[in-house]
Structures are given as C-alpha cells and as structure tokens.
N, C-alpha and C. Protein backbone atom coordinates (compact mmCIF):
# COMPACT_ATOMS: atom_id res chain seq x y z
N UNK A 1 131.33 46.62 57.94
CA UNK A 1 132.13 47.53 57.17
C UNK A 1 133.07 48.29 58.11
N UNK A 2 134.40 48.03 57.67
CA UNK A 2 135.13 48.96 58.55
C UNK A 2 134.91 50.71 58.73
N UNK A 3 135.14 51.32 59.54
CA UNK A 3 135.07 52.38 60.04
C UNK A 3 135.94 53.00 60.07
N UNK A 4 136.52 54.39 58.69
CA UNK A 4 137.80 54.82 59.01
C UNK A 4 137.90 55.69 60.44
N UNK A 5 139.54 55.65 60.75
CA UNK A 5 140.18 56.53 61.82
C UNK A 5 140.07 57.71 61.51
N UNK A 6 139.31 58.64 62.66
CA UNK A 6 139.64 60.17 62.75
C UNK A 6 140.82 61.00 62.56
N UNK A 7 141.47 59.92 62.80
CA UNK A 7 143.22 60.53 62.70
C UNK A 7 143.36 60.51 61.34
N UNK A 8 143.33 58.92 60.59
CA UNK A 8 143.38 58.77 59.26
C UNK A 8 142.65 60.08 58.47
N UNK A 9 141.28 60.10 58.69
CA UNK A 9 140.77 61.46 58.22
C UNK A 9 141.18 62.08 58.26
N UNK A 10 141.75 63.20 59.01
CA UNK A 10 142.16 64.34 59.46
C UNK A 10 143.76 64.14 58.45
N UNK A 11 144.68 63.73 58.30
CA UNK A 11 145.48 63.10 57.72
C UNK A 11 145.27 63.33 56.05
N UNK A 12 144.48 62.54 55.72
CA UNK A 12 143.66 62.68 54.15
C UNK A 12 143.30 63.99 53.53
N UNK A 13 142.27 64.53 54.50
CA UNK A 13 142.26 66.18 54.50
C UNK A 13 143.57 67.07 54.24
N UNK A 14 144.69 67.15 55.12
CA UNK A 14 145.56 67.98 55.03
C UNK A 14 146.28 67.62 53.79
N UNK A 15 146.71 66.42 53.51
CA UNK A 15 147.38 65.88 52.22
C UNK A 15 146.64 66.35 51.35
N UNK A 16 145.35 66.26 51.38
CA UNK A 16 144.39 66.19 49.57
C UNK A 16 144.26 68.11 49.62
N UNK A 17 144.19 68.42 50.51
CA UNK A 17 143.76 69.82 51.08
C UNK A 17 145.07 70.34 50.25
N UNK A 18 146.13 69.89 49.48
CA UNK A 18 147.40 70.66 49.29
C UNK A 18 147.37 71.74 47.65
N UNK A 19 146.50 71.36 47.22
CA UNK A 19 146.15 72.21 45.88
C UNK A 19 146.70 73.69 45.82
N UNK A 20 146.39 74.21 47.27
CA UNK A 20 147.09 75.57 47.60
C UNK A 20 148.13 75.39 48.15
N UNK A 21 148.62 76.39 48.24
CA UNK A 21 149.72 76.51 49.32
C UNK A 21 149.11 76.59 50.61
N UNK A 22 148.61 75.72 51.68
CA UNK A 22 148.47 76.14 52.28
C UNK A 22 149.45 76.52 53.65
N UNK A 23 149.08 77.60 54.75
CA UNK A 23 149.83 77.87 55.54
C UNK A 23 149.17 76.97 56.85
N UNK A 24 149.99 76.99 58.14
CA UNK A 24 149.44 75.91 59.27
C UNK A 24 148.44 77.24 59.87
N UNK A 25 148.99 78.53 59.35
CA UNK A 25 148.18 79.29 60.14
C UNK A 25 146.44 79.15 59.70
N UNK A 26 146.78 78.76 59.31
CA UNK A 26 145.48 78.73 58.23
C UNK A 26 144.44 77.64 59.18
N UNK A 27 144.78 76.91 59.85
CA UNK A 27 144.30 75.81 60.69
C UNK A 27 144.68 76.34 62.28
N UNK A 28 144.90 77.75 62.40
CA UNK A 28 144.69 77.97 64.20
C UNK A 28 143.78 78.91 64.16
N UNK A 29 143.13 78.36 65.11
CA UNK A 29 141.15 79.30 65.55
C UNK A 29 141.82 79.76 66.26
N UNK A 30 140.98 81.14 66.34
CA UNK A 30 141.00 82.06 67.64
C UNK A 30 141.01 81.25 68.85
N UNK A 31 141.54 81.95 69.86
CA UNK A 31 141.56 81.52 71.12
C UNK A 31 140.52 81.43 71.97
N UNK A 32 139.50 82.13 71.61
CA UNK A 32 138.38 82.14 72.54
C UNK A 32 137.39 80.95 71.45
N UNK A 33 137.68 80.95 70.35
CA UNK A 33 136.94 79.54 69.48
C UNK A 33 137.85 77.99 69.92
N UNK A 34 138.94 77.89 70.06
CA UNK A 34 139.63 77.51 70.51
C UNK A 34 138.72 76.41 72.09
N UNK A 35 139.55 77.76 73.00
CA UNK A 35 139.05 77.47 74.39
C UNK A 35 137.34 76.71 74.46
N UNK A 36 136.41 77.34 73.54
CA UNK A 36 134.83 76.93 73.27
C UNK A 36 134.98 75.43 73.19
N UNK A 37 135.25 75.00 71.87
CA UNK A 37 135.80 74.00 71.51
C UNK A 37 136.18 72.71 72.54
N UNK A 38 137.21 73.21 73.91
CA UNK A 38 137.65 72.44 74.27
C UNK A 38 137.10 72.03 75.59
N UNK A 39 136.45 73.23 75.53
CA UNK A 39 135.18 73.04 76.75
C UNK A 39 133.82 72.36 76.53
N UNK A 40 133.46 72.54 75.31
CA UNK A 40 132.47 71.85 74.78
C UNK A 40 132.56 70.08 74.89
N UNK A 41 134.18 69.80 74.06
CA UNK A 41 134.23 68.60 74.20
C UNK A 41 134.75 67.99 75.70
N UNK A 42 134.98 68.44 76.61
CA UNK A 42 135.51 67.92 78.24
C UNK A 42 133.72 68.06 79.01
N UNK A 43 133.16 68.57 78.52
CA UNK A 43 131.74 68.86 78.86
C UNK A 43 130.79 67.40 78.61
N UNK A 44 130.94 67.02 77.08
CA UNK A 44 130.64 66.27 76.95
C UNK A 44 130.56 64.93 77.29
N UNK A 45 132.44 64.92 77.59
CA UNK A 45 133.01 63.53 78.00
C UNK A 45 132.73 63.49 79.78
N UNK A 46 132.42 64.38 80.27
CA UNK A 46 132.00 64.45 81.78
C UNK A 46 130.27 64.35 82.26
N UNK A 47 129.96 64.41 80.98
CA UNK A 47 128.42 63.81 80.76
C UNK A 47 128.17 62.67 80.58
N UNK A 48 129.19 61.63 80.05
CA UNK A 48 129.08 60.35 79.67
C UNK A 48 128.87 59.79 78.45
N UNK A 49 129.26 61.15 77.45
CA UNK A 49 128.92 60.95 76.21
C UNK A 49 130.61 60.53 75.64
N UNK A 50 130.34 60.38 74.16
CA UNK A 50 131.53 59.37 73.89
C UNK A 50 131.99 60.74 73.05
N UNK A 51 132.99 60.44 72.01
CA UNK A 51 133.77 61.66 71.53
C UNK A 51 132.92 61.78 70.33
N UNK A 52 132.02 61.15 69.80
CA UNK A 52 131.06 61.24 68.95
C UNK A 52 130.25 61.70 68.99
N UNK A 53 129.78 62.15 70.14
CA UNK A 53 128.58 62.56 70.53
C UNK A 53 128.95 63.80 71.04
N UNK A 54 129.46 64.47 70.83
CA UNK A 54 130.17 65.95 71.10
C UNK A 54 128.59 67.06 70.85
N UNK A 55 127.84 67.01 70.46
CA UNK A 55 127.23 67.37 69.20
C UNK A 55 126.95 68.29 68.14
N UNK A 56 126.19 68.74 67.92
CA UNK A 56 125.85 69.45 66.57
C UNK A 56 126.30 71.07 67.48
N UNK A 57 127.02 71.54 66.71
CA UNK A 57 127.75 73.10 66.44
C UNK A 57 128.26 73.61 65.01
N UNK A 58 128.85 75.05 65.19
CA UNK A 58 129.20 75.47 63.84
C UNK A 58 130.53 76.37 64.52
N UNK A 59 131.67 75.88 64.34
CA UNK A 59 132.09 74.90 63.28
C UNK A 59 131.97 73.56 64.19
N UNK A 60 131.98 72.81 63.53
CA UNK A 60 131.58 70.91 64.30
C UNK A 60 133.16 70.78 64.79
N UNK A 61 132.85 70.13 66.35
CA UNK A 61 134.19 69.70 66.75
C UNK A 61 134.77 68.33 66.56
N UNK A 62 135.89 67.73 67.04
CA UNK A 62 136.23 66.34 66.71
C UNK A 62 137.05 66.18 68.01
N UNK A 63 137.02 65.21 68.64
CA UNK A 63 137.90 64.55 70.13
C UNK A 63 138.16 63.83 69.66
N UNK A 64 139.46 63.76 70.11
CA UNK A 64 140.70 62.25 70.66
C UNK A 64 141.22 62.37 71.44
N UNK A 65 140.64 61.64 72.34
CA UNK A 65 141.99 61.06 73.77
C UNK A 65 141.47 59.60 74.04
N UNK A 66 143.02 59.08 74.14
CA UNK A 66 142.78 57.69 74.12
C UNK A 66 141.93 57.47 75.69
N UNK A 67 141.39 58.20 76.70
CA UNK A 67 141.48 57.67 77.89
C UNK A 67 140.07 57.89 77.71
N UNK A 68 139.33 58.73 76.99
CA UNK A 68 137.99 59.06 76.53
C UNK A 68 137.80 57.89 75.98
N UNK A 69 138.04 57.18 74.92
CA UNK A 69 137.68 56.56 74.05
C UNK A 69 138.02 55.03 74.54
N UNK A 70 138.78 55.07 75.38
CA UNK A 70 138.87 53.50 76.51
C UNK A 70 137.80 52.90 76.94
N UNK A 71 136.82 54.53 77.46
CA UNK A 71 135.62 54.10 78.44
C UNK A 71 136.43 55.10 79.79
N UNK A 72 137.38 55.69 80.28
CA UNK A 72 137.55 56.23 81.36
C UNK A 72 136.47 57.56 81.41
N UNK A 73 135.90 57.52 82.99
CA UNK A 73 134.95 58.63 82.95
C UNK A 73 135.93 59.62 83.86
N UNK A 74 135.52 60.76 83.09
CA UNK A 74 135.67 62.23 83.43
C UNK A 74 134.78 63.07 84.46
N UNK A 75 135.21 63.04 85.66
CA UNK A 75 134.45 63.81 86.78
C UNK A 75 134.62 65.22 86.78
N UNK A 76 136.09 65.70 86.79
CA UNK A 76 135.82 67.42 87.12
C UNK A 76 137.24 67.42 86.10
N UNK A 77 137.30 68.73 85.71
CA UNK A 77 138.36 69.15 84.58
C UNK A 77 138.10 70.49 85.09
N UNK A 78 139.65 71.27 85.02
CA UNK A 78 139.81 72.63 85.12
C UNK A 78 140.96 72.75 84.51
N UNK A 79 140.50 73.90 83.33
CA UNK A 79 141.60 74.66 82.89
C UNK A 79 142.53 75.23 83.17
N UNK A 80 143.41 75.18 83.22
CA UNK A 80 144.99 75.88 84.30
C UNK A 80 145.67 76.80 83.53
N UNK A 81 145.65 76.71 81.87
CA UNK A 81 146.54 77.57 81.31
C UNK A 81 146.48 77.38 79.64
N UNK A 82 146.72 78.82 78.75
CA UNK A 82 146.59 78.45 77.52
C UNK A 82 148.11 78.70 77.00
N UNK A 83 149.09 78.12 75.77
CA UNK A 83 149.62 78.63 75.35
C UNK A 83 149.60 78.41 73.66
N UNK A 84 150.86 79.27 73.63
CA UNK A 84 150.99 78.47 71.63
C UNK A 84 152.21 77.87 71.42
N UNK A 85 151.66 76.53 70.93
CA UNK A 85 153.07 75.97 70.56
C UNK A 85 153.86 76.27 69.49
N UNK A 86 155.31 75.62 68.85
CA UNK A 86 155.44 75.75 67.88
C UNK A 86 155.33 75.85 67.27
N UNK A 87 154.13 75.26 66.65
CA UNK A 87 153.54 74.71 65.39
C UNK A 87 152.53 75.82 65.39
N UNK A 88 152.32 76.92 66.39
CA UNK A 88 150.84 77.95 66.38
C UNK A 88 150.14 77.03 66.92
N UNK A 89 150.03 76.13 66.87
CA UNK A 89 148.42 75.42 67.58
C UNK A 89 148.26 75.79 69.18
N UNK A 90 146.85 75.94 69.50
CA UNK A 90 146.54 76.59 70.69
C UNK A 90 146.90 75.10 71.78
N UNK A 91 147.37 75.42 72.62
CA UNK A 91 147.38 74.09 73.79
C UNK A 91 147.00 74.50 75.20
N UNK A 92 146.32 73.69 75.83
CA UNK A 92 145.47 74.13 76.88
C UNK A 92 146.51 72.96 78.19
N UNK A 93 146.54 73.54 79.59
CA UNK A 93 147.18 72.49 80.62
C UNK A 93 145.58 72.54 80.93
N UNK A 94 144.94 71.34 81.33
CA UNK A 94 144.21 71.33 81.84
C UNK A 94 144.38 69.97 83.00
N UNK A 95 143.48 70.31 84.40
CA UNK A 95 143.66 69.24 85.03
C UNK A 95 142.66 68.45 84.78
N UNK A 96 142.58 67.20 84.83
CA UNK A 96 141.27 66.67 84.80
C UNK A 96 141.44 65.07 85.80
N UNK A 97 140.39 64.87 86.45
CA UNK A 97 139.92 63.98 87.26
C UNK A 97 139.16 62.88 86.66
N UNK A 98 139.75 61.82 86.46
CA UNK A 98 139.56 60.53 85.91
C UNK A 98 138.97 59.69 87.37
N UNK A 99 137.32 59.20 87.18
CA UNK A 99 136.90 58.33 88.34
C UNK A 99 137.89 57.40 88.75
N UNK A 100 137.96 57.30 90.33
CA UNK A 100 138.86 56.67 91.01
C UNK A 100 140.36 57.08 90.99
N UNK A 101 140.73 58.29 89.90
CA UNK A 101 142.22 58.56 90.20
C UNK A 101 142.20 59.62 90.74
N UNK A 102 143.73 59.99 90.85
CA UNK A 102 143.95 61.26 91.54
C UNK A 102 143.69 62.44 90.20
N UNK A 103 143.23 63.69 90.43
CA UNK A 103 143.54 64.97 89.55
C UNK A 103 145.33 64.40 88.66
N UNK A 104 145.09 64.67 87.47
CA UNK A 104 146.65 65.15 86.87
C UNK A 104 146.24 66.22 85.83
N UNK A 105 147.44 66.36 85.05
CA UNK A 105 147.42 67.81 84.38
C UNK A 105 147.81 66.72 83.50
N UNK A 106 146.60 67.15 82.38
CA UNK A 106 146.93 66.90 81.06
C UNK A 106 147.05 68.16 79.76
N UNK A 107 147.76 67.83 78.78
CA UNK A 107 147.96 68.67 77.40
C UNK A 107 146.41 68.66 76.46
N UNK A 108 146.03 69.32 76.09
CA UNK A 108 145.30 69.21 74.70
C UNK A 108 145.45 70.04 73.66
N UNK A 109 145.62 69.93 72.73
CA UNK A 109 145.88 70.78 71.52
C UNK A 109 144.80 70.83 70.50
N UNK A 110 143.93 71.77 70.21
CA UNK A 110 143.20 72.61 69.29
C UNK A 110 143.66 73.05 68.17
N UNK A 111 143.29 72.96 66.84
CA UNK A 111 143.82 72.86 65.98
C UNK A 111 142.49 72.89 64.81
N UNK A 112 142.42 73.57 63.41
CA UNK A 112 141.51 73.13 62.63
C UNK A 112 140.62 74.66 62.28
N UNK A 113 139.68 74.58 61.42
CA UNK A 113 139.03 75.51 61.18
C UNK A 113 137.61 74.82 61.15
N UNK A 114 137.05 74.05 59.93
CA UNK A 114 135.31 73.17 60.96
C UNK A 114 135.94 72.29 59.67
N UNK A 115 136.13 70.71 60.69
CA UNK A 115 136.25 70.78 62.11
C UNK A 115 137.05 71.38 63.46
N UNK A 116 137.01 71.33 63.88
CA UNK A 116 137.81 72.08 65.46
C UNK A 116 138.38 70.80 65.78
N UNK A 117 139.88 70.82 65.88
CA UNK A 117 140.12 69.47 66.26
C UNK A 117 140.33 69.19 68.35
N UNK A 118 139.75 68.55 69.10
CA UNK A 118 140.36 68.19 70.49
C UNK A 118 141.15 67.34 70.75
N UNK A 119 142.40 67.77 70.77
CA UNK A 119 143.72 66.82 70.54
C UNK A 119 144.22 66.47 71.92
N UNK A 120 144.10 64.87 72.56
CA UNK A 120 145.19 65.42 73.98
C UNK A 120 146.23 65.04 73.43
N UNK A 121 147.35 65.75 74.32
CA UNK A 121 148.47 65.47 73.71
C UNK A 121 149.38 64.39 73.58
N UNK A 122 149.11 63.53 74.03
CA UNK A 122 149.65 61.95 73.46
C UNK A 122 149.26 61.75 72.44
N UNK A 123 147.98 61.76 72.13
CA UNK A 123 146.93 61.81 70.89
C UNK A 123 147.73 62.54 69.53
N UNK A 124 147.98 63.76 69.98
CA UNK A 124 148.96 64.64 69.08
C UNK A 124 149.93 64.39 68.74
N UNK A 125 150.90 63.79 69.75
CA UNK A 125 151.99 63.41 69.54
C UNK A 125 152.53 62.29 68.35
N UNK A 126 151.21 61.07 68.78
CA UNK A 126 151.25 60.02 67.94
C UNK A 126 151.43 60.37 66.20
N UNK A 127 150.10 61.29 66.13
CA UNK A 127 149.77 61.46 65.25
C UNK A 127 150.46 62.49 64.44
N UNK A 128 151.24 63.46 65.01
CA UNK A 128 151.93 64.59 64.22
C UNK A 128 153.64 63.55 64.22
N UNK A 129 153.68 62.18 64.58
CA UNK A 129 155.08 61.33 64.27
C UNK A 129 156.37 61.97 65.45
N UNK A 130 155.75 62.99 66.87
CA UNK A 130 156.83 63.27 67.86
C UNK A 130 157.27 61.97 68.30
C-alpha cells in the first residue's frame, strides 16, 4: 500500500483547514517552541534515528530534509542564528556536520501549531513552489 507524502499531508491540511479564514499567523509557534522543536528533531537525526522516529511529544513534531531522509548521518549541528521570514515563519541558520563532509550552514524553517513542522530549506522551498 502506498504511503502518502508528508508534504502531500501537510498540503491537504492547509487546503481542507480553509473553512475559516485562516491567518499564516495562526501557524507560527513561539520561538522558544519553535527553537525546542528544532532541536529535538537535529537530536534525533544525530542519534541515527530517521525523521519518523522523532518521537512522542506535545505538540508532535514532523522533519524533512532530503539529506536526513537519503540516509546522510548527522555528527554535530550548531545553531548560529534565528530569524523571521516573510511569511512569519521562524528560520534557524544552523551549521551542521554531515559524516565525512566539511561543516556548512544550512536553513530550516519551523512552522505549524501540533504538528511542529522541521523544514530545511530546500525542503521549503520545493514545497511552498519558490
């Protein structure tokens, strides 16, 4: 049986979610729920766990990065900086250390109320049609 996409989900939600008016603010967590969130899931993926295995919290989180979900392992990650983008969504520079490469600075974007979304930002990009 196929297995829908997280993206697809997340997607379905906001469309079917339209009954109200809703606002985007309505989908940015605090910053310190936020930051939790994104530490929780870089925690995980530096454990060797997959983006599924994030686990059980309140509100429940959700990861996507394609380099997670390849199979690339995550050795050390440090946070460098928070801001807000356009859109309000919280975005984090973080560096992170992929086995055998050098440190780079990647984007992730946070987003959601439960779930908490962990967006990197290619991931985001795809998916918000930049």
């Amino acid at each position: 049986m196929h297995k829908p996409n997280n993206l697809y989900l997340l997607a379905m939600f906001i469309v079917c979610h339209g009954c109200r008016q809703a606002d985007v603010k309505d989908y940015v967590p605090a910053d310190e729920a936020a930051k939790q969130a994104l530490t929780s899931a870089l925690d995980a993926w530096k454990s060797g766990k997959t983006p599924d295995q994030i686990g059980a919290s309140k509100p429940a989180i959700n990861a996507q990065d394609q380099r997670w979900t390849a199979g690339k392992k995550l050795t050390a990650y440090e946070i460098l900086s928070a801001t807000t983008g356009e859109d309000n969504h919280r975005r984090y520079t973080v560096k992170v250390t992929l086995e055998g490469a050098a440190p780079q600075d990647a984007t992730y974007v946070v987003f959601g109320k439960d779930p908490l979304w962990v967006v990197s930002g290619e991931s985001y990009e795809k998916m918000s049609g930049m």
